[in-house]
C-alpha atoms as a PDB file:
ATOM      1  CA  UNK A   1     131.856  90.259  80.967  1.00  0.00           C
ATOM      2  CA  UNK A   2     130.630  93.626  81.559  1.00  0.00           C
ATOM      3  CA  UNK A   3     131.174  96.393  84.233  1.00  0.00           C
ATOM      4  CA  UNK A   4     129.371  99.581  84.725  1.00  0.00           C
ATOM      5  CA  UNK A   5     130.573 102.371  82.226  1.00  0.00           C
ATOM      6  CA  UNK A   6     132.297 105.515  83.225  1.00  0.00           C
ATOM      7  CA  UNK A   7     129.211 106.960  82.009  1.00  0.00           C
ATOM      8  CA  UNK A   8     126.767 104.798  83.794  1.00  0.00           C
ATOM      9  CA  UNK A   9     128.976 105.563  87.205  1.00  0.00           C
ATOM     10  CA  UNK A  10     129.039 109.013  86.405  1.00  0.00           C
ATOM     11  CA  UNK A  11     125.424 109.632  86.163  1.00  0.00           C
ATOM     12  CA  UNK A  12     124.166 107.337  89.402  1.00  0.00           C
ATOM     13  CA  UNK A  13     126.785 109.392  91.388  1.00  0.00           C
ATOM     14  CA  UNK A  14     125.865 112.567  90.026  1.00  0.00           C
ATOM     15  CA  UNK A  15     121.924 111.702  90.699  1.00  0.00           C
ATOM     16  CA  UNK A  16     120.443 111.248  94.175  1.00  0.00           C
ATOM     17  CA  UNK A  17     118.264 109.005  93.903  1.00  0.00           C
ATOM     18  CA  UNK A  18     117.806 105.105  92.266  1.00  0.00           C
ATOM     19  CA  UNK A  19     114.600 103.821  91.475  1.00  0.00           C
ATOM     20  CA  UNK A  20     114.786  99.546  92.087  1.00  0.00           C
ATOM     21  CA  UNK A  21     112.467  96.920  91.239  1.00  0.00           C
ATOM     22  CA  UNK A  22     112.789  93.454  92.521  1.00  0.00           C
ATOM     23  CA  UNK A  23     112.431  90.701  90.257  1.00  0.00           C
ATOM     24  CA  UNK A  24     109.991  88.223  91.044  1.00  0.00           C
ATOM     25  CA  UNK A  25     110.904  84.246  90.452  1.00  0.00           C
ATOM     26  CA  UNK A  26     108.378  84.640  87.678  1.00  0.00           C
ATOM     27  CA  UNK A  27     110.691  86.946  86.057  1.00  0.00           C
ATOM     28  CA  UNK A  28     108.297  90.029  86.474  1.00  0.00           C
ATOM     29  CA  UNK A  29     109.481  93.330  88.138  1.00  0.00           C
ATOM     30  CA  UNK A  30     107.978  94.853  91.486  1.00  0.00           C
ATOM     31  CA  UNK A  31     106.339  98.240  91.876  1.00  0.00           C
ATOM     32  CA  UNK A  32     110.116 100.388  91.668  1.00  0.00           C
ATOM     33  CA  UNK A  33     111.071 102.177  95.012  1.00  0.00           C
ATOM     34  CA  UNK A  34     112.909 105.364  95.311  1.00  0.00           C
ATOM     35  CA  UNK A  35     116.288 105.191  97.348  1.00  0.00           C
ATOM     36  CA  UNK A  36     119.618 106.827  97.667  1.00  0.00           C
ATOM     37  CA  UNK A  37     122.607 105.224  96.093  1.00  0.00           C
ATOM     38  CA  UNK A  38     126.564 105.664  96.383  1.00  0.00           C
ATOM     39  CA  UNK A  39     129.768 104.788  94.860  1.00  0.00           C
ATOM     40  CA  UNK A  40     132.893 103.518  95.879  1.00  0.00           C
ATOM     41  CA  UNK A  41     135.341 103.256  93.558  1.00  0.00           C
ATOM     42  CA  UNK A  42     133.879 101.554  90.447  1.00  0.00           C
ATOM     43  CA  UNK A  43     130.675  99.990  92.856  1.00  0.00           C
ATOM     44  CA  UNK A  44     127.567 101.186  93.820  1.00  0.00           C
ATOM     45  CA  UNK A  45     125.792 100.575  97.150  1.00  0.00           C
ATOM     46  CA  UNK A  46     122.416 100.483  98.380  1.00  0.00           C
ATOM     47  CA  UNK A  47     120.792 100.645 101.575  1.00  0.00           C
ATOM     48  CA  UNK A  48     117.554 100.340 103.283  1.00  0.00           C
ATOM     49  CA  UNK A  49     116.798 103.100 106.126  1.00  0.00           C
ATOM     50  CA  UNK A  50     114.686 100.370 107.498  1.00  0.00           C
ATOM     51  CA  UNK A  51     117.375  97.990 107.674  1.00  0.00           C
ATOM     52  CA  UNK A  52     117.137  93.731 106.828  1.00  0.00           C
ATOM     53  CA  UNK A  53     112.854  94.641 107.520  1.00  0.00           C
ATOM     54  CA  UNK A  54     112.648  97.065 104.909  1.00  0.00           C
ATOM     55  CA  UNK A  55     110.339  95.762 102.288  1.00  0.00           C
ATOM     56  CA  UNK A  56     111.991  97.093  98.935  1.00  0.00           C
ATOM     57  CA  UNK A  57     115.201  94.942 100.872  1.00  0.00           C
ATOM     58  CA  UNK A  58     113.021  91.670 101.629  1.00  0.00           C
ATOM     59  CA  UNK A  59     111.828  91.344  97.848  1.00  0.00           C
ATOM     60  CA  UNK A  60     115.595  92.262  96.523  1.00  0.00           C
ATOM     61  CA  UNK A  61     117.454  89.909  99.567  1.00  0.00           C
ATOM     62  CA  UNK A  62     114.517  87.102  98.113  1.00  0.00           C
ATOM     63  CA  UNK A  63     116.111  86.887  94.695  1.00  0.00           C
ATOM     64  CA  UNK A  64     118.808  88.915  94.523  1.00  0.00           C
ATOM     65  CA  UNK A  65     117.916  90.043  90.341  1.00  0.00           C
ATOM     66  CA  UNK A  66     116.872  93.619  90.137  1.00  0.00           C
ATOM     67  CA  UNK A  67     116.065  96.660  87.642  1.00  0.00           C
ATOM     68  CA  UNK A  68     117.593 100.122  88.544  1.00  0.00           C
ATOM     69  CA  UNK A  69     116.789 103.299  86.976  1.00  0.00           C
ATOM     70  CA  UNK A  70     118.805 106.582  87.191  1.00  0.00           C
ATOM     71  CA  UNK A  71     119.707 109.495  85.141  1.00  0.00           C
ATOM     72  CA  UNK A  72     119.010 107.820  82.246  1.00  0.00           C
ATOM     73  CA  UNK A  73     120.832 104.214  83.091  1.00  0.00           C
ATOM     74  CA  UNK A  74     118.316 100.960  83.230  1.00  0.00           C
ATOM     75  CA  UNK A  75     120.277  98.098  83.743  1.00  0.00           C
ATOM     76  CA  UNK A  76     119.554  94.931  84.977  1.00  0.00           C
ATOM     77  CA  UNK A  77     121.695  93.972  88.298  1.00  0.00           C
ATOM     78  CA  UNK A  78     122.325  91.561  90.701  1.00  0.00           C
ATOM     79  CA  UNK A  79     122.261  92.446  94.333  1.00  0.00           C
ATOM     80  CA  UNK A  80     125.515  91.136  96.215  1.00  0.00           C
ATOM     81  CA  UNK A  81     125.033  90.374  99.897  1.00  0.00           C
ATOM     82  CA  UNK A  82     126.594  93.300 102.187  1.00  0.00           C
ATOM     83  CA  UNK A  83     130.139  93.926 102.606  1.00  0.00           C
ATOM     84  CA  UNK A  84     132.065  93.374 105.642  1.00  0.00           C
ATOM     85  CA  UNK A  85     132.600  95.505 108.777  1.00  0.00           C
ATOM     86  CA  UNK A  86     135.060  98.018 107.090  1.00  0.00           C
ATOM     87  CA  UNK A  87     133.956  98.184 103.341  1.00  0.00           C
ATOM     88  CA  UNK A  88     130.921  99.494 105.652  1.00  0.00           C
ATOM     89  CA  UNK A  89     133.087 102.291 107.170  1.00  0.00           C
ATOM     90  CA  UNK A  90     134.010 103.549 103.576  1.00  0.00           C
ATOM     91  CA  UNK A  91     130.237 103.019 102.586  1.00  0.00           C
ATOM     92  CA  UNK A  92     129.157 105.199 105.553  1.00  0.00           C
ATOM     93  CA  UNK A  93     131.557 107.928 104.112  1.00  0.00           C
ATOM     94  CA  UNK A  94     130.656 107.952 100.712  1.00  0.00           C
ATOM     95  CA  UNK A  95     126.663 108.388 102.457  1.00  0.00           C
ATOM     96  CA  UNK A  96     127.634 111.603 104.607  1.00  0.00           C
ATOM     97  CA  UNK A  97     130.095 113.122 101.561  1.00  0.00           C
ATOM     98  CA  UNK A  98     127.094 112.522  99.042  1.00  0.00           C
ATOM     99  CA  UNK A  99     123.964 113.477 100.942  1.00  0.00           C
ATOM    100  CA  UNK A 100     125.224 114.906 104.382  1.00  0.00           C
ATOM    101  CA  UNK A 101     125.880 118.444 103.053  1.00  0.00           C
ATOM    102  CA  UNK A 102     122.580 118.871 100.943  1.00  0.00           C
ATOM    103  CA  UNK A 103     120.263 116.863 103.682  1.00  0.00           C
ATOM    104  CA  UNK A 104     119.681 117.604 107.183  1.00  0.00           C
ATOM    105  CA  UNK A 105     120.835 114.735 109.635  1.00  0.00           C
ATOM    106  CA  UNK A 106     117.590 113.466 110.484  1.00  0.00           C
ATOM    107  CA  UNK A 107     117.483 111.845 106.385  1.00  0.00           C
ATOM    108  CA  UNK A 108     121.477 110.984 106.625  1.00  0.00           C
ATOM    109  CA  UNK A 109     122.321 109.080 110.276  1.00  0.00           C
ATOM    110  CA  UNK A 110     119.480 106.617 109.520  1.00  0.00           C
ATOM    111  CA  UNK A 111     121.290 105.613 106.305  1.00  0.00           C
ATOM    112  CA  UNK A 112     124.959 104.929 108.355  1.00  0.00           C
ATOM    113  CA  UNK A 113     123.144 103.205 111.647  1.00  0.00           C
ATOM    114  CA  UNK A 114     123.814  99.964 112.466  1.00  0.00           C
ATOM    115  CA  UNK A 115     120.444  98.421 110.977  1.00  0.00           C
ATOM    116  CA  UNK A 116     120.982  99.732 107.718  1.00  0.00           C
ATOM    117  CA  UNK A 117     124.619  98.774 107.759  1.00  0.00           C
ATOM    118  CA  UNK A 118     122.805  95.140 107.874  1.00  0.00           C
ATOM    119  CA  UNK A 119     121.183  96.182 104.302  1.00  0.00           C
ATOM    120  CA  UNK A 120     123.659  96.745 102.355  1.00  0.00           C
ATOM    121  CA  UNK A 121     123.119  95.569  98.741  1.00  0.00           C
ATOM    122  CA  UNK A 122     125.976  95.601  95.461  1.00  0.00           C
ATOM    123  CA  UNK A 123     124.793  96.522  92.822  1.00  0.00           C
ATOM    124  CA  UNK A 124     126.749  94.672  90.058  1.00  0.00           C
ATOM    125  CA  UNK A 125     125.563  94.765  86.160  1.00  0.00           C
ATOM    126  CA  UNK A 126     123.736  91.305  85.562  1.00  0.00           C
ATOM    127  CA  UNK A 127     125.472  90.789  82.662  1.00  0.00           C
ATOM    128  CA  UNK A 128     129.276  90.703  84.737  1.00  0.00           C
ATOM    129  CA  UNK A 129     130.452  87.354  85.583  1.00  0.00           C
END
């Protein structure tokens, strides 16, 4: 079993932003797309602005396998459904401590609204059982 490493958490949290590529049934990766990741505790969380329509979310929600680059860290990850109502509260906190300070609301309140609350993705090493 593996988890992230303190190291691997430390850099994604430290980085704002998370390049992920969808893995295709063929076992191929998608074109990467840019987003903005956060963690809670030892997890990290991803969300599309778009919400459930989003299509970086469609192509990850389709096979939930994934490759995410940051800071250095490529791992390979499977992308857990979205938490409930309020792991979602603490999710929206972690976006508006992370980015709300450095970003003007326009970029943040997207990422806590309702329809991206719907595409919320764990990111969990591929590797963890």
């Amino acid at each position: 079993m593996s988890a992230w490493t303190a190291d691997e958490l430390a850099a994604i949290d430290a980085t704002d932003e998370l390049r992920i590529a969808a893995r295709r049934a063929d076992g191929t990766l998608r074109r990467p797309v840019t987003v903005w990741v956060v963690r809670y505790g030892d997890d990290l969380y991803v969300r599309s602005a778009r919400g459930r329509d989003g299509a970086w979310f469609r192509a990850v929600d389709a096979s939930h396998e994934a490759q995410v680059t940051a800071d250095g860290v490529n791992r390979d990850v499977t992308c857990t459904d979205e938490p409930g109502p309020a792991m979602n509260d603490e999710i929206d906190t972690a976006f508006h401590a992370k980015y709300g300070g450095r970003y003007p609301a326009e970029f943040v309140v997207p990422m806590v609204a309702a329809e991206a609350r719907a595409a919320t993705l764990r990111l969990v090493p591929a590797d963890q059982e």
